[in-house]
Protein backbone atom coordinates (compact mmCIF):
# COMPACT_ATOMS: atom_id res chain seq x y z
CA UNK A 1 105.88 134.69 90.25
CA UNK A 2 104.36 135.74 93.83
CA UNK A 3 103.10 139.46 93.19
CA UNK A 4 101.55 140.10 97.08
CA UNK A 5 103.23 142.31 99.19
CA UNK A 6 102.80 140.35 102.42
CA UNK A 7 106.43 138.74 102.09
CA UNK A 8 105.49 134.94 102.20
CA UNK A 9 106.54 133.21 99.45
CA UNK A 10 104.03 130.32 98.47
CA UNK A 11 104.89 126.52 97.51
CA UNK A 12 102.63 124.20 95.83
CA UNK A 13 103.61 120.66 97.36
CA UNK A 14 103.15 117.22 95.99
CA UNK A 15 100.62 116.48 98.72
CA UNK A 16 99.75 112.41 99.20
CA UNK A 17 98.90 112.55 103.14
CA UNK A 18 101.48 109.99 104.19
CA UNK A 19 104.38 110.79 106.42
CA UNK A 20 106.99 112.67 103.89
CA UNK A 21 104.54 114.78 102.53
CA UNK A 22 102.72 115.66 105.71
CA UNK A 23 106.10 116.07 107.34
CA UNK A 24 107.85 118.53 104.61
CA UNK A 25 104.23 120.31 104.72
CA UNK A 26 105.09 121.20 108.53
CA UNK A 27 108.53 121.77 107.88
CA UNK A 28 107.51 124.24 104.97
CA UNK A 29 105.22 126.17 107.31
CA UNK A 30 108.12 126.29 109.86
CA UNK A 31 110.20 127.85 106.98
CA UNK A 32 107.40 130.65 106.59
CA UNK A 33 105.78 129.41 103.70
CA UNK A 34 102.52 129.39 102.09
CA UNK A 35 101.52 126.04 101.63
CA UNK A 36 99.28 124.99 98.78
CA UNK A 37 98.44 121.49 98.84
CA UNK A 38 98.29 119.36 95.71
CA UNK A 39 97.06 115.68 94.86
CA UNK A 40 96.12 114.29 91.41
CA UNK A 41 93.33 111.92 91.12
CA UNK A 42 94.74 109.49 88.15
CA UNK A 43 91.91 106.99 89.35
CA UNK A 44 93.58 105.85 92.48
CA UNK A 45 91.39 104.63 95.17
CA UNK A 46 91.82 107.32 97.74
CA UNK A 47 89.76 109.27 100.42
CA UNK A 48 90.05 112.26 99.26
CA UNK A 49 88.60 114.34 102.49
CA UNK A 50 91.03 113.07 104.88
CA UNK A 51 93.33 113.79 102.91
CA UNK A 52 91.70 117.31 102.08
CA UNK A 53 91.13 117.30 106.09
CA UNK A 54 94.83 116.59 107.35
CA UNK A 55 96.89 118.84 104.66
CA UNK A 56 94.30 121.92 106.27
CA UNK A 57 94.75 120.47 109.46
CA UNK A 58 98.55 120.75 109.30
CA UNK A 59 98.43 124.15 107.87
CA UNK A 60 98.60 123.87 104.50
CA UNK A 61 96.93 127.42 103.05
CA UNK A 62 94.74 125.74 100.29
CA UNK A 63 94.18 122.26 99.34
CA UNK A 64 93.97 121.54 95.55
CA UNK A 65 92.84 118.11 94.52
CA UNK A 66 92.65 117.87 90.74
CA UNK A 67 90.70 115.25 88.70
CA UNK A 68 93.47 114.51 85.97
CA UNK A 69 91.72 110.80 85.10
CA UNK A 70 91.21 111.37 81.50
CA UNK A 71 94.44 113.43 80.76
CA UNK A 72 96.59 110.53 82.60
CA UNK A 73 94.75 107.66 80.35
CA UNK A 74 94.71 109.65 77.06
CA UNK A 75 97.76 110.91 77.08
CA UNK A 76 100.21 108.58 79.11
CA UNK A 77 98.75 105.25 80.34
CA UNK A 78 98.05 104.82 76.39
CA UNK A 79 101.23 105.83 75.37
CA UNK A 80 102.79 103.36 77.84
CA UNK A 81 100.91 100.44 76.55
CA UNK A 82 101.95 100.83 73.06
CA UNK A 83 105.78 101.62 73.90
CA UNK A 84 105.70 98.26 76.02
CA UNK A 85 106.85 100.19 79.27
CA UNK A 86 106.97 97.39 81.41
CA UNK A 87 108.82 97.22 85.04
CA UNK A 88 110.78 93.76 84.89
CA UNK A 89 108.67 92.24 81.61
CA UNK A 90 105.80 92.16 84.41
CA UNK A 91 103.80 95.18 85.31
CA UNK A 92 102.59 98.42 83.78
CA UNK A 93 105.16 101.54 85.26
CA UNK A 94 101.87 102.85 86.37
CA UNK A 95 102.68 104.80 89.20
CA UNK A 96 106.16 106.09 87.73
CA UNK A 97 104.07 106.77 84.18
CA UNK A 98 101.74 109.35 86.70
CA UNK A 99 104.86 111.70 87.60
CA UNK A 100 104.82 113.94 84.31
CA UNK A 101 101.26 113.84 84.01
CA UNK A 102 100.93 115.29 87.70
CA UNK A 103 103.78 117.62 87.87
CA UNK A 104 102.82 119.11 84.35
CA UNK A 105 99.00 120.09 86.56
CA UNK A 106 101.25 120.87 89.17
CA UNK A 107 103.36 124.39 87.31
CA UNK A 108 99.92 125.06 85.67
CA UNK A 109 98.52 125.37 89.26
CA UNK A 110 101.77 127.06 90.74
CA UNK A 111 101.30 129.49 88.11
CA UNK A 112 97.78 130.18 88.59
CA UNK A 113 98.55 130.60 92.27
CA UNK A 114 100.89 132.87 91.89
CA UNK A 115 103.32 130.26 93.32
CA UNK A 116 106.87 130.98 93.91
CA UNK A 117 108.19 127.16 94.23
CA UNK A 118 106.93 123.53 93.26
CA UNK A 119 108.07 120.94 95.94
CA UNK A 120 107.50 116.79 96.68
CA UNK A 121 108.08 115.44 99.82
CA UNK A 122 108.66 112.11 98.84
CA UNK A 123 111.83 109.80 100.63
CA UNK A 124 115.03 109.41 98.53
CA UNK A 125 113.68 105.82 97.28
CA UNK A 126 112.48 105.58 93.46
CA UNK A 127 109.50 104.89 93.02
């Protein structure tokens, strides 16, 4: 996908600001890669400029916050709610019900970026 000539391959990461993400941004830098920096806005309440502020801080190349509100109600949270996709007959799978929605935005931007990999840097736990 990458067509420069400078050699660095570029990775758009699953970018939240917490520790795993900030930590596999460094770590990807380390590697020699050009970091683009990704978060979804599904309507989460979220400071968006530190965490704009900390991925460039860290290194990351560009920092791509998309506003995917609208797509993630039309198309999942509504789909959700009439399948019945509850977690333990409780609560909406929310957060899990996000993950296709974002990572869908996510090869649309890799591929705009000319982007060579996709990555998360989330901890082995499901979520």
């Amino acid at each position: 996908m990458n067509g420069d000539s400078s050699g660095s391959k570029k990775v758009v990461l699953a970018y939240s600001g917490g520790l795993d993400t900030s930590c596999i941004l460094v770590w990807l830098k380390e590697m020699g890669f050009q970091v683009i920096a990704y978060l979804a806005d599904v309507g989460q309440l979220e400071d968006f400029d530190r965490v704009r502020e900390k991925a460039l801080s860290l290194g990351a190349h560009k920092m791509i916050i998309a506003d995917q509100k609208q797509e993630f109600v039309e198309e999942f949270i509504w789909m959700a709610i009439k399948a019945g996709a509850l977690y333990e007959d409780r609560y909406l799978m929310g957060t899990s019900v996000a993950r296709p929605c974002i990572g869908r935005k996510m090869i649309d931007v890799a591929k705009e970026e000319g982007a060579d990999f996709v990555s998360h840097g989330a901890t082995g736990k499901v979520s």
